[in-house]
Protein backbone atom coordinates (compact mmCIF):
# COMPACT_ATOMS: atom_id res chain seq x y z
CA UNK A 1 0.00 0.00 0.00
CA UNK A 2 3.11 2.44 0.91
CA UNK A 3 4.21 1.45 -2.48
CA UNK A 4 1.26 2.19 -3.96
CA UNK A 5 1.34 5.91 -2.32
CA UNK A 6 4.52 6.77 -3.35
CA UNK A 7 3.76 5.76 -7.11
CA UNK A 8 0.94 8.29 -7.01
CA UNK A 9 2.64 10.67 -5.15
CA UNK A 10 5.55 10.27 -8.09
CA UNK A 11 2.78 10.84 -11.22
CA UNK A 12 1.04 13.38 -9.42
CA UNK A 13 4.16 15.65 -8.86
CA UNK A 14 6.22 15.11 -11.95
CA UNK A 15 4.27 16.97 -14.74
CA UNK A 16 4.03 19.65 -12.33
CA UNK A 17 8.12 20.24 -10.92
CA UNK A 18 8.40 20.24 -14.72
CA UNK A 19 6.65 23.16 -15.40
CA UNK A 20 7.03 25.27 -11.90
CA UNK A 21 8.07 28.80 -12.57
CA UNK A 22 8.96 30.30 -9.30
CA UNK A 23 8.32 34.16 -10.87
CA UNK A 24 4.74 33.04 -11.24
CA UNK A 25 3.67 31.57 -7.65
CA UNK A 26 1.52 34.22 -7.35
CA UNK A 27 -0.87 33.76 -10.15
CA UNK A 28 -1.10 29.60 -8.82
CA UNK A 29 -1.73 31.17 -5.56
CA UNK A 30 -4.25 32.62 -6.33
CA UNK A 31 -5.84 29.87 -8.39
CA UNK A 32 -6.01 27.53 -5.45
CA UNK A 33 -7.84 30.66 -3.73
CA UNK A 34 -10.39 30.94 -6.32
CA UNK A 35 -11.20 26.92 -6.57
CA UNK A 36 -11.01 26.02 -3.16
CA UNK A 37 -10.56 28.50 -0.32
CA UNK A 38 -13.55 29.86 1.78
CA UNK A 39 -12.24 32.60 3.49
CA UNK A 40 -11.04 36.15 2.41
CA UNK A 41 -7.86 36.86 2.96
CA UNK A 42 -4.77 38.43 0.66
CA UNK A 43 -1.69 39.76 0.60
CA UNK A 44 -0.65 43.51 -0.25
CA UNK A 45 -1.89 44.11 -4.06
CA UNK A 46 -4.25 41.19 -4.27
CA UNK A 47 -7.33 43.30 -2.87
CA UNK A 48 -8.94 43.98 -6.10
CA UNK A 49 -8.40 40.56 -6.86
CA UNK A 50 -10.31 39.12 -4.39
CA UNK A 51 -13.01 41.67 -3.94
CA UNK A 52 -14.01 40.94 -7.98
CA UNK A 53 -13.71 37.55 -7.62
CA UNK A 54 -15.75 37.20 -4.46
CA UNK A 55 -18.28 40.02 -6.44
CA UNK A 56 -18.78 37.18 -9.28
CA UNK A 57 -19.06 34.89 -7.17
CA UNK A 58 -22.06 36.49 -5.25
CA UNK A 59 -23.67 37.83 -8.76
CA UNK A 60 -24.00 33.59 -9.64
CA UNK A 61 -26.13 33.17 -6.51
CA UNK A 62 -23.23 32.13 -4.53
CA UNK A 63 -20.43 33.15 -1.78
CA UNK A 64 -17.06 32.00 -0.65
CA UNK A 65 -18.33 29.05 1.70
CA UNK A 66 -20.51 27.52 -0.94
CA UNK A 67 -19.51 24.05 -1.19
CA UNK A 68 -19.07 21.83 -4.58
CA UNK A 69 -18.73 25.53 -6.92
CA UNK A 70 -15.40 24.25 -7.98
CA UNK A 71 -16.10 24.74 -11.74
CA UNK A 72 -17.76 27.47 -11.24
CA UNK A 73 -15.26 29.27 -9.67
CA UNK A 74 -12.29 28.16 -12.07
CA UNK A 75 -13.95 29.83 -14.64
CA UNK A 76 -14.50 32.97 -12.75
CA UNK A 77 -11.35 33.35 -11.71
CA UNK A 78 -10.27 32.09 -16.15
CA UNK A 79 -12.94 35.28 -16.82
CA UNK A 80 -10.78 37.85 -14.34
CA UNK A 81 -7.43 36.54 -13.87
CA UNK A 82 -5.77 38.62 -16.90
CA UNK A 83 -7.30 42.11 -15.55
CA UNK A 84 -5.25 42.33 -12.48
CA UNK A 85 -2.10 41.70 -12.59
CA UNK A 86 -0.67 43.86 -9.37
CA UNK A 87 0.19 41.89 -6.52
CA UNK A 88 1.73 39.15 -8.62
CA UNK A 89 5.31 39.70 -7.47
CA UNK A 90 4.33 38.92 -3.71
CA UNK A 91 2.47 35.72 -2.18
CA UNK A 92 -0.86 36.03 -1.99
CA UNK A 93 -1.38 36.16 1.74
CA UNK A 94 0.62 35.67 4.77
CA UNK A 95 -0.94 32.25 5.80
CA UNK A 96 -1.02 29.14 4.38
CA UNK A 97 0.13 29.60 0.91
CA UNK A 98 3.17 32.06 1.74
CA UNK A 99 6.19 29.63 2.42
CA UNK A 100 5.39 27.66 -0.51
CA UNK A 101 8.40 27.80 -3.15
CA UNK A 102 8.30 25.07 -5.23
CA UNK A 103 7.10 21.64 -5.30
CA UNK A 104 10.41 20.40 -3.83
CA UNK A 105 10.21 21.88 -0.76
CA UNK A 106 6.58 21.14 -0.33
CA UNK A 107 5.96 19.26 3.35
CA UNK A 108 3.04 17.73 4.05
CA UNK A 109 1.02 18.79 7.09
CA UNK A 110 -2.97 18.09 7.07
CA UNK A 111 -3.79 19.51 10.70
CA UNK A 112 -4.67 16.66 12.04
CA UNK A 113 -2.73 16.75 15.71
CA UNK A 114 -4.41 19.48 17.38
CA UNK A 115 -2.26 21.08 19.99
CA UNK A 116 -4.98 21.34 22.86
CA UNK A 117 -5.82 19.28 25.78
CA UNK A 118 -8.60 16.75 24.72
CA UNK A 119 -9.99 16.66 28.25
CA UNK A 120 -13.91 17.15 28.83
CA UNK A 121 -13.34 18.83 31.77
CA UNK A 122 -10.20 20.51 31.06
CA UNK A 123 -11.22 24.57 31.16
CA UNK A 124 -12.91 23.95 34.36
CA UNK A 125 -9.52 22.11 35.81
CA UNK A 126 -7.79 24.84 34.49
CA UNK A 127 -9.54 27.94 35.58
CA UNK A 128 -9.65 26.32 39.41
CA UNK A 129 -5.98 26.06 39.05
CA UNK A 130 -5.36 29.63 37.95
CA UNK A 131 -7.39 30.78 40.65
CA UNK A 132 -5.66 28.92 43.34
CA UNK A 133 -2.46 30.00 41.82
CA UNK A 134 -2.43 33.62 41.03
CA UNK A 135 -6.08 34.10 41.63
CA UNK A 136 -6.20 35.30 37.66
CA UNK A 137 -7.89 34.25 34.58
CA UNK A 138 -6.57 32.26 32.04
CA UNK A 139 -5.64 33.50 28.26
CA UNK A 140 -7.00 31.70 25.58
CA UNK A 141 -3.44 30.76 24.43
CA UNK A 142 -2.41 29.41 27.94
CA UNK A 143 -4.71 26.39 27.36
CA UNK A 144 -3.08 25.31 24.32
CA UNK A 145 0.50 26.06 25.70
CA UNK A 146 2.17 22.83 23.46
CA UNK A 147 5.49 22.65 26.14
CA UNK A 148 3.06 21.11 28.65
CA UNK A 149 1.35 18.98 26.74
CA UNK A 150 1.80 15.28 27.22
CA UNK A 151 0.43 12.61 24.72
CA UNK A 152 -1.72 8.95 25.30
CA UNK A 153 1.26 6.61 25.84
CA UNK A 154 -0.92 4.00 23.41
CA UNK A 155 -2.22 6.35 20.19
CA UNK A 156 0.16 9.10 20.44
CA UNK A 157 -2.17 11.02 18.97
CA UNK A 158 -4.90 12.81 21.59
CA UNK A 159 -3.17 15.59 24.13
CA UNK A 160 -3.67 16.17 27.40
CA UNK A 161 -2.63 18.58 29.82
CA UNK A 162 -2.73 16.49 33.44
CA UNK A 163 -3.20 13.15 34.54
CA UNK A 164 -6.57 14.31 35.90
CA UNK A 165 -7.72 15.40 32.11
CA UNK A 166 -7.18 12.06 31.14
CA UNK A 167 -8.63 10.04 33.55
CA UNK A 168 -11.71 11.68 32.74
CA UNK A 169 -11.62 11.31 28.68
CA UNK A 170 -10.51 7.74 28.97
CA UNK A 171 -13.94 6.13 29.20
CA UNK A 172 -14.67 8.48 26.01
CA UNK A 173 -11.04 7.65 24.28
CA UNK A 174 -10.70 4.03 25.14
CA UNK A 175 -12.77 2.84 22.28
CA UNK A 176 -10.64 4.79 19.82
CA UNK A 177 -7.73 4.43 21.26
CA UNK A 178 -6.42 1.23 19.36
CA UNK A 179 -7.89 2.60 15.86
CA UNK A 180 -6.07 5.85 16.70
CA UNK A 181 -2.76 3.78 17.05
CA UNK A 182 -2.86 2.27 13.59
CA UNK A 183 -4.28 5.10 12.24
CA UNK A 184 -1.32 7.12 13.38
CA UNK A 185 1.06 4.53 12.17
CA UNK A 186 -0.20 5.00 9.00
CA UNK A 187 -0.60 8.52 8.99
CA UNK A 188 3.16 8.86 9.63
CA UNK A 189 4.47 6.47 6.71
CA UNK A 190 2.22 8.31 4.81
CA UNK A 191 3.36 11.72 5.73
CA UNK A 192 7.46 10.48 5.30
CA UNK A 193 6.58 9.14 1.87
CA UNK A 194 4.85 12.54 0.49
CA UNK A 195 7.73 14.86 2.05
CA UNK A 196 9.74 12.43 0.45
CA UNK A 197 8.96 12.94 -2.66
């Protein structure tokens, strides 16, 4: 099945590193925008882009989070592309299509380990133990501080933040818990073979 993987992997990339032109990021940017992305957001010159495109978008009964549009919006973005061409000499945004150079140095990351305690009862632990400390109220970002974070010993794969938070998800977790295991195992092949490549 790995083998498999990286065959695809291998077809899928090769037509592509053979036509990548580094001086024209921009314009593919922008192209995975228009097809698939549901949120606005753009780098300096790209305004006007986006505004038109989201403007034709809306004039075909349809906005940004509309799902299965994908035609649609390719040829929108075929009708407008040519009429604005500022903004093409920077990424697109500042998120998650700005550190993107070439196929090469593509690495695969799909999300999918969360950095947050997966206790039920963790914000409640939390807040009592902020209070007895320092008597103060917890930022949003101290609750998914990653440095004191531990994992499941068995799935590697769900956090938690104490030994209380998991006793009280492990009725909830213990049915996943094996699936998670040899899902992660997979995951991780997986993710080595397409950085790989």
């Amino acid at each position: 099945r790995i083998r498999e993987v990286e065959r695809i992997v291998r077809e899928l990339r090769a037509p592509y590193e053979a036509t990548w032109d580094a001086s024209r990021k921009a314009e593919d940017q922008r192209l995975i925008f228009a097809v698939c992305d549901t949120e606005r957001h753009f780098g300096a010159g790209h305004g006007p882009f986006v505004i038109e495109f989201e403007q034709q978008c809306l004039s075909r009964g349809f906005g940004l989070k509309a799902k299965d549009r994908y035609q649609e919006r390719f040829e929108i973005y075929s009708s407008i592309k040519d009429n604005f061409t500022e903004g093409l000499d920077g990424a697109f945004n500042h998120g998650p299509y700005s550190n993107f150079d070439d196929p090469a140095s593509y690495k695969y990351d799909d999300g999918i380990d969360v950095k947050m305690c997966n206790g039920p009862n963790h914000f409640a632990h939390y807040l009592s133990d902020m209070q007895k400390k320092a008597g103060g109220i917890p930022r949003v970002t101290d609750l998914m501080n990653e440095d004191k974070l531990m994992k499941c010993a068995r799935c590697r794969v769900v956090n938690y933040c104490s030994k209380q938070c998991q006793k009280d998800d492990w009725k909830a977790h213990k049915a996943a818990c094996k699936n998670l295991a040899l899902w992660k195992k997979d995951h991780d092949k997986i993710s080595e073979v397409a950085n790989k490549h």
